[in-house]
Protein backbone atom coordinates (compact mmCIF):
# COMPACT_ATOMS: atom_id res chain seq x y z
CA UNK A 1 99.88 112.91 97.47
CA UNK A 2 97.24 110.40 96.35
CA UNK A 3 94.17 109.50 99.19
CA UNK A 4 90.52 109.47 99.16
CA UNK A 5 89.64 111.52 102.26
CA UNK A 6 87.12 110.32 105.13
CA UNK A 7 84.18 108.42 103.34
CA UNK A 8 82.19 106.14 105.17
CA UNK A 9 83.71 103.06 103.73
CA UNK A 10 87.45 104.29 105.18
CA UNK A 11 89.61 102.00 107.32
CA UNK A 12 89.45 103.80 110.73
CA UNK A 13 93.22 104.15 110.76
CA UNK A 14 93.31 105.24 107.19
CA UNK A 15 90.87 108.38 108.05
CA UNK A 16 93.06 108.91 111.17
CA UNK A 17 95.75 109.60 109.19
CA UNK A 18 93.45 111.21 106.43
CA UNK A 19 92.90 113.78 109.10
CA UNK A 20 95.98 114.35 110.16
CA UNK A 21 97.78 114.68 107.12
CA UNK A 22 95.44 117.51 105.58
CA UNK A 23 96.07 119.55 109.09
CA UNK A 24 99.67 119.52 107.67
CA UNK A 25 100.61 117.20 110.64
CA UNK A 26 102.59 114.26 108.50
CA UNK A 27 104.71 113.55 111.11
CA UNK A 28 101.76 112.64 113.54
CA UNK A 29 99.81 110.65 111.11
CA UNK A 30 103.42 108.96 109.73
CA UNK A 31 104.01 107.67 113.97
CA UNK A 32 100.16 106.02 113.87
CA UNK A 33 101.44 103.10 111.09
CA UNK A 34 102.74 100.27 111.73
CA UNK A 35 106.36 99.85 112.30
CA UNK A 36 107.00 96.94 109.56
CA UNK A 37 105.47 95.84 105.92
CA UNK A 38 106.00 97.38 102.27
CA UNK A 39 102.61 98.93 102.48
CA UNK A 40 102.86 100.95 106.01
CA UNK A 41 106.41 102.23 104.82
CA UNK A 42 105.87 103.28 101.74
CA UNK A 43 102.58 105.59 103.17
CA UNK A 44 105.08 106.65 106.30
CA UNK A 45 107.95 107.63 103.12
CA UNK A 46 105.29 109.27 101.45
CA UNK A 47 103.58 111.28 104.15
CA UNK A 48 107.05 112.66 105.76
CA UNK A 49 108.18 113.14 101.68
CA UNK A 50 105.41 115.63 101.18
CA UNK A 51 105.95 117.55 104.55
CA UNK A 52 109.28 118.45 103.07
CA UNK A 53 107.56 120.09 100.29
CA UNK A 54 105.18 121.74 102.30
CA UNK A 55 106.97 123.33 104.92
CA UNK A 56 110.84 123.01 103.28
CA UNK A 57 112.17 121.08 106.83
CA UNK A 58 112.36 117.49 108.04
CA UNK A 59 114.79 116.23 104.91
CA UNK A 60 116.40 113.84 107.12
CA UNK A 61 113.90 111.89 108.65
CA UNK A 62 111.72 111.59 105.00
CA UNK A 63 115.59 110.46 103.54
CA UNK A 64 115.25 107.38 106.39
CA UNK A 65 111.82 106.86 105.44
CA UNK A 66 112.23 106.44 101.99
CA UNK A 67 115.26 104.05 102.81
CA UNK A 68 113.26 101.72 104.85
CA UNK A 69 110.47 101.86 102.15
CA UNK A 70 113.09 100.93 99.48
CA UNK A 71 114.73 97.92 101.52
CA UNK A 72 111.44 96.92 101.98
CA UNK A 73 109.26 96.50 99.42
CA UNK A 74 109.32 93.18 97.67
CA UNK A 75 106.89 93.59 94.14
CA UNK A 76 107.87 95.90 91.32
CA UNK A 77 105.13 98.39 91.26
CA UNK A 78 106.67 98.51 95.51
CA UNK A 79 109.90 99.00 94.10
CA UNK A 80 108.29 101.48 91.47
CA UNK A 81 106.32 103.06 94.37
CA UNK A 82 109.24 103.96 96.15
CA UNK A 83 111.11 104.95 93.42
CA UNK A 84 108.29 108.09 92.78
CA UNK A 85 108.58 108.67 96.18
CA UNK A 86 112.42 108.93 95.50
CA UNK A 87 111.91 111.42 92.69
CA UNK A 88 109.39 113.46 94.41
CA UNK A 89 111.56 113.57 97.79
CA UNK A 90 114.57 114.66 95.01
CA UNK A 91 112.56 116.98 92.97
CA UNK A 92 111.60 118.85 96.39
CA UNK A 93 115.09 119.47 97.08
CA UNK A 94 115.67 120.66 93.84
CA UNK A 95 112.50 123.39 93.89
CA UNK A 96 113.14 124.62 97.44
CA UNK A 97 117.08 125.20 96.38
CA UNK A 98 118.18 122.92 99.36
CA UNK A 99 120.40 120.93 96.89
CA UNK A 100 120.37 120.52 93.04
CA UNK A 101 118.96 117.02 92.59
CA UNK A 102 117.33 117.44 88.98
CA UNK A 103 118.69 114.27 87.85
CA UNK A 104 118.43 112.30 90.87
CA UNK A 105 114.70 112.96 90.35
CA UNK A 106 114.53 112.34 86.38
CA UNK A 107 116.29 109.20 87.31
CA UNK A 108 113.91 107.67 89.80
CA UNK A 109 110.96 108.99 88.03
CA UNK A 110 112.19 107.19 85.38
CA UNK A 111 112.85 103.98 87.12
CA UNK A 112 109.65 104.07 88.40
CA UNK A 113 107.28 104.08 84.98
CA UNK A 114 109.73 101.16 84.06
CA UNK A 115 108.46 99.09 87.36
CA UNK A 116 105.11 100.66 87.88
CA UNK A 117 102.54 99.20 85.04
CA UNK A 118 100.75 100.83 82.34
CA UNK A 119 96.68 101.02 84.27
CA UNK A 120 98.00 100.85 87.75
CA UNK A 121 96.73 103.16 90.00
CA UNK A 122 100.30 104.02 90.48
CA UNK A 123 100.63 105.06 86.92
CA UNK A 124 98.74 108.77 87.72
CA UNK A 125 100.43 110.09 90.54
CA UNK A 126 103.84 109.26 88.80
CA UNK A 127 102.37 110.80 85.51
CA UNK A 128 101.48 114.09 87.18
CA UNK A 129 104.57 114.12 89.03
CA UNK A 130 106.83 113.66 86.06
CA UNK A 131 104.95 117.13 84.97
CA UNK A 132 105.55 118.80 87.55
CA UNK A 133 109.43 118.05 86.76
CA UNK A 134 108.87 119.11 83.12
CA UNK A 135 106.89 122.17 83.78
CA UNK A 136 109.47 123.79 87.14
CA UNK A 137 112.21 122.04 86.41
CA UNK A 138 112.78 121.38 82.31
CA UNK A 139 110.68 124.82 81.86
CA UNK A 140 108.17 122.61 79.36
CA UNK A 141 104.63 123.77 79.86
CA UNK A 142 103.97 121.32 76.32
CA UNK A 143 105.79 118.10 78.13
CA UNK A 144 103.82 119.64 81.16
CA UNK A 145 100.90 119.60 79.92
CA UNK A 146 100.59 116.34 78.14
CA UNK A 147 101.65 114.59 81.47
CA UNK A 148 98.64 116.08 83.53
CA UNK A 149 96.40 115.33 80.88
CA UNK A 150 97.65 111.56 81.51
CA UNK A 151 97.41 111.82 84.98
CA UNK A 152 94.13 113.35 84.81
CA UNK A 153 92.16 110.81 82.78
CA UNK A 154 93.94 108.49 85.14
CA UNK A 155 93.06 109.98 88.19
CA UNK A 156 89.50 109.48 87.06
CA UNK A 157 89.12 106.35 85.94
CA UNK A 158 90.55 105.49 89.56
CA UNK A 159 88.30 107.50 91.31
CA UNK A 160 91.31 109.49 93.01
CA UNK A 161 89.59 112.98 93.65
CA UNK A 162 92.63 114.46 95.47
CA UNK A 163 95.01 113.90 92.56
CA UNK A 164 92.23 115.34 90.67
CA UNK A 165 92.38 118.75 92.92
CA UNK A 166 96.59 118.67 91.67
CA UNK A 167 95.93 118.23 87.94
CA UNK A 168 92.68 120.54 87.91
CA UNK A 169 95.19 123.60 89.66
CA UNK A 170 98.20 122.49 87.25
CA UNK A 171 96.34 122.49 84.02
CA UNK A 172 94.52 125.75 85.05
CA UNK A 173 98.08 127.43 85.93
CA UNK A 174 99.42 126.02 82.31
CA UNK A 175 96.25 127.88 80.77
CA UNK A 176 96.27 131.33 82.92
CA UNK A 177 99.88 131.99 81.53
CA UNK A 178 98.80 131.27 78.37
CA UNK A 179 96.31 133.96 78.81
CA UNK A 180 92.60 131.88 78.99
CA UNK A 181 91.47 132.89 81.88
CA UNK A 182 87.84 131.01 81.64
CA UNK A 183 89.99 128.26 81.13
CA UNK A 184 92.07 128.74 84.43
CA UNK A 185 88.84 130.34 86.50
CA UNK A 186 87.10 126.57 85.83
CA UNK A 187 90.35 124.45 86.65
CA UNK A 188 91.00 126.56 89.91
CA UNK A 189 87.53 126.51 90.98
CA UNK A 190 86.89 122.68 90.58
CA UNK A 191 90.22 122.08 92.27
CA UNK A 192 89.23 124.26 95.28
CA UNK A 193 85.51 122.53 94.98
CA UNK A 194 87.13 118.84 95.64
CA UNK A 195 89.11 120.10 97.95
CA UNK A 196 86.84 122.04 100.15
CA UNK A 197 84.29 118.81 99.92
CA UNK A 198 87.66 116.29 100.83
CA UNK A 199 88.55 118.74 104.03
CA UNK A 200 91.95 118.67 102.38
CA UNK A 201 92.74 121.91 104.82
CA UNK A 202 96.20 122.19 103.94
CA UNK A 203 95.62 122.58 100.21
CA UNK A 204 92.30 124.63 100.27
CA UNK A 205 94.40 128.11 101.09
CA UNK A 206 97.31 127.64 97.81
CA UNK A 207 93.62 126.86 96.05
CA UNK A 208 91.87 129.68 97.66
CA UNK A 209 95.02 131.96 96.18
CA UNK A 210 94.97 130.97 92.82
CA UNK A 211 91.55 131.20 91.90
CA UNK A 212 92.16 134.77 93.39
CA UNK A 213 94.64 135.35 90.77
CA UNK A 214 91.75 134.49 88.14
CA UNK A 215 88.42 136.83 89.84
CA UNK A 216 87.99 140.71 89.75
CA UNK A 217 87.51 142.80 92.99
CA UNK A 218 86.05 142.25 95.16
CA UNK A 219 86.24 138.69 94.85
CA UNK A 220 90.13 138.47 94.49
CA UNK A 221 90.60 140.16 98.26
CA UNK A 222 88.11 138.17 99.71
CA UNK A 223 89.18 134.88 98.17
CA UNK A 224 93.21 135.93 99.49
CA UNK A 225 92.19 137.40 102.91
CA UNK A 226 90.74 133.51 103.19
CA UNK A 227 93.37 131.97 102.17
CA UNK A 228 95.57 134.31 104.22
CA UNK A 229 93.66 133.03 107.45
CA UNK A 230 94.42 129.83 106.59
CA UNK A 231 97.58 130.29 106.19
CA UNK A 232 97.99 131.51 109.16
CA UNK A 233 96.00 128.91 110.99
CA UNK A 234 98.21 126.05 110.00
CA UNK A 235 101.22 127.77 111.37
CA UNK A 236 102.58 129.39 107.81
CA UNK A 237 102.10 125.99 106.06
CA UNK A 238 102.31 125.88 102.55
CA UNK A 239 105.85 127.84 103.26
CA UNK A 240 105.75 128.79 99.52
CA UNK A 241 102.49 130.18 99.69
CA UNK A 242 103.90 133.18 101.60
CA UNK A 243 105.21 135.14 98.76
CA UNK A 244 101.86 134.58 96.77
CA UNK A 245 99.87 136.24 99.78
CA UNK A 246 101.70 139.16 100.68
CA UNK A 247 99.75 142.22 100.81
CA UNK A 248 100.68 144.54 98.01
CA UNK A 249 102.97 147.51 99.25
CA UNK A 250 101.88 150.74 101.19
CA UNK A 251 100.65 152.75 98.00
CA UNK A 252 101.13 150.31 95.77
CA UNK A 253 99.08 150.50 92.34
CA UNK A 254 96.20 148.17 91.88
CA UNK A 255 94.59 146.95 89.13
């Protein structure tokens, strides 16, 4: 879930896959690494991991994945790596009612922040995923919230700006049920801002939504009728999204 985009500086392969991947095409950017080594499986686990989440199919193949990424990796933030990768792939399951696999996911997340070091880069993306566990699985917007604060400050002292679009959107949805809607607006809007600027395609639309949810008309139908066309462009890829951007009802009141 972690990546830098396409700067200048990127590894020609890396913004090959960078591409890819925010087209919602993980399996073609997963086929362009390399066959063997910690490193290439643990990206391949992770890519094919999040497509599950994004479009609720391909369980099996991200289940090999993450098997050859465990067997593999030889260091303990590897073996930690894999592990979040093993409570993300778990915690998926668990959200898109495929299976219940609650502790599965506690479990591995847990493993992980025992392997992966306090300051590793690591360290953020497991932090913000061990909120998203509290906040849609344990129902605890407090636990939630203290974990994307960590991931936050984490994701910028490592100069991750996509993780930074994930904790922005999850600390703004934490504050618009709490009723601050400034507060959500500016969380919504800077996630959508890093996104846009990353060309993370695939995550501009749920963006696009949300700060919907925060804007008066106009505003709110244009922002959704955006994100609707993306949507739609990408083949009905964030599945989840779907229920968020259906029109309102035939005579349906509006606000």
């Amino acid at each position: 879930m972690s990546g830098n985009g396409t700067t200048a500086g990127d590894d020609p392969l890396q913004t090959a896959i960078w591409r890819l991947r925010s087209r919602a095409c993980w399996a073609d950017a997963a086929a362009l690494l390399p066959p063997q080594g910690p490193a290439a499986s643990l990206q391949r686990a992770g890519l094919l991991v999040e497509r599950c989440l994004y479009t609720e199919r391909g369980w099996e193949e991200a289940e090999d994945a993450l098997r050859m990424a465990e067997a593999q990796a030889r260091t303990d933030e590897e073996r930690g790596a894999a592990a979040c990768e093993r409570g993300q792939l778990a915690y998926a399951a668990t959200l898109h009612g495929v299976r219940d696999r609650a502790d599965e996911a506690r479990a591995a997340l847990g493993r992980a922040a025992a392997l992966i070091p306090p300051g590793a880069a690591g360290r953020a993306l497991l932090d913000f995923r061990r909120g998203l566990l509290a906040e849609n699985l344990a129902r605890s917007p407090q636990a939630a919230r203290a974990a994307y604060r960590r991931a936050h400050a984490a994701a910028t002292a490592h100069s991750d700006p996509l993780l930074l679009s994930f904790t922005w959107r999850h600390l703004a949805g934490l504050a618009l049920r709490e009723g601050e809607l400034a507060e959500a607006r500016h969380g919504f809007a800077e996630s959508l801002r890093i996104r846009e600027e990353l060309g993370y395609l695939v995550g501009t639309a749920p963006a696009l939504a949300s700060l919907a949810d925060t804007e008066a008309e106009p505003e709110a139908s244009r922002l959704r009728e955006e994100a609707r066309r993306l949507y739609r462009l990408l083949g009905g890829v964030p599945t989840w999204l779907a229920r968020q951007l259906a029109p309102p009802a035939p005579g349906a009141a509006t606000a």
